[in-house]
Protein backbone atom coordinates (compact mmCIF):
# COMPACT_ATOMS: atom_id res chain seq x y z
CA UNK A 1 0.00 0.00 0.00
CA UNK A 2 2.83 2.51 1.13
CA UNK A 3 4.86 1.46 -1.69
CA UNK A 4 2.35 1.82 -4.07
CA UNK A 5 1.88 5.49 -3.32
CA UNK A 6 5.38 6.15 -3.45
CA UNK A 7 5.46 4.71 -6.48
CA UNK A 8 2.50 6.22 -8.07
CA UNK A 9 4.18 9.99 -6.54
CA UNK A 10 7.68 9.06 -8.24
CA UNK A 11 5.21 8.93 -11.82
CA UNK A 12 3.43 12.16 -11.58
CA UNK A 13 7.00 14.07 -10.63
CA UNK A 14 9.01 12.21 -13.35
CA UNK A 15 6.01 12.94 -15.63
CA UNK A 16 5.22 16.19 -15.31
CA UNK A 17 5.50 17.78 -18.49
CA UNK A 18 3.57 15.49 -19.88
CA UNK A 19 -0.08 15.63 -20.89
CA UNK A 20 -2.66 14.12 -18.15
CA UNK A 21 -3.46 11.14 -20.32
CA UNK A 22 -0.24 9.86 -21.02
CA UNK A 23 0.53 10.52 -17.37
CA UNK A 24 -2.28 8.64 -16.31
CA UNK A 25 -1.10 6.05 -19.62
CA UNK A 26 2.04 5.73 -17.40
CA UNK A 27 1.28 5.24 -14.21
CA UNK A 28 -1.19 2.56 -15.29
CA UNK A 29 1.62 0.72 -16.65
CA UNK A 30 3.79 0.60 -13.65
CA UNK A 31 0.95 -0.43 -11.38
CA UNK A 32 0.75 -3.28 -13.84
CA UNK A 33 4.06 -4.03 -13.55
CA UNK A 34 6.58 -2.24 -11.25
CA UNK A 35 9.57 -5.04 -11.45
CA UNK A 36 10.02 -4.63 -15.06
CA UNK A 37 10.08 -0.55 -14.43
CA UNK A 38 12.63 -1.06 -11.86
CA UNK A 39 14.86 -3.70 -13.08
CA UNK A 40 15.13 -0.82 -16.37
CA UNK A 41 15.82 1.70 -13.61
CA UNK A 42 18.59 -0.65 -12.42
CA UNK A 43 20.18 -1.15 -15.84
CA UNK A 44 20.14 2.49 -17.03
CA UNK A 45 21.60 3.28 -14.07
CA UNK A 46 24.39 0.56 -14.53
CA UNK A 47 24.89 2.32 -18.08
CA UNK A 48 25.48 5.98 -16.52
CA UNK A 49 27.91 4.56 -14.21
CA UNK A 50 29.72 3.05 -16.74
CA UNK A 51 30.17 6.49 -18.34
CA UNK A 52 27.52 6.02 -20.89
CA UNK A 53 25.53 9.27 -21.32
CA UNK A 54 22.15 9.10 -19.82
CA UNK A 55 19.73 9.19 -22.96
CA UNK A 56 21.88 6.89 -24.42
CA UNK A 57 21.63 4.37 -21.81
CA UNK A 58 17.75 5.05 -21.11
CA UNK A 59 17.14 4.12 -25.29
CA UNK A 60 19.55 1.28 -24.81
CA UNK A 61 17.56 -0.48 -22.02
CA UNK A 62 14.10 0.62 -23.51
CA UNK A 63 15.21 -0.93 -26.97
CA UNK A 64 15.82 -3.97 -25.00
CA UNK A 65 12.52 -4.16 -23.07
CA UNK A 66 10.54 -3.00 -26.42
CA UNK A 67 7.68 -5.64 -26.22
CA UNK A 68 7.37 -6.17 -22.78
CA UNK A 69 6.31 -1.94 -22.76
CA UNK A 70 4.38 -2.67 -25.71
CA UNK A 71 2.26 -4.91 -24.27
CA UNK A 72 2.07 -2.81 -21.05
CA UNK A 73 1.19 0.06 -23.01
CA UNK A 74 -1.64 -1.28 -24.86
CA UNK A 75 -5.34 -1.12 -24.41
């Protein structure tokens, strides 16, 4: 329960900028599934601390997990 919230604030304030459906888009699809979201948070952050640039490392990881979001991301 605690955790979800958390995790449903970390959404909104990393998606901010973007319209309210695809925020609401978004934080459907980590409720759905939160260990794929964090083991890509795990992995980019590997990247950047192996010197890769960010962005780089973010479209690396997402490349990776392409069908997995896909699938998350459809309706």
């Amino acid at each position: 329960m605690i955790k979800e919230f958390f995790v449903k604030q970390a959404v909104k304030y990393g998606a901010k900028n973007l319209p309210k459906d695809q925020q609401a888009m978004l934080a459907a699809a980590v409720e759905k599934n939160p260990a794929l979201f964090a083991k890509i948070a795990k992995e980019i952050e590997a990247l950047k601390k192996q010197g890769k640039p960010e962005m780089y490392a973010s479209l690396d990881v997402m490349k990776k997990y392409q069908k997995e979001l896909q699938e998350l991301f459809k309706k």
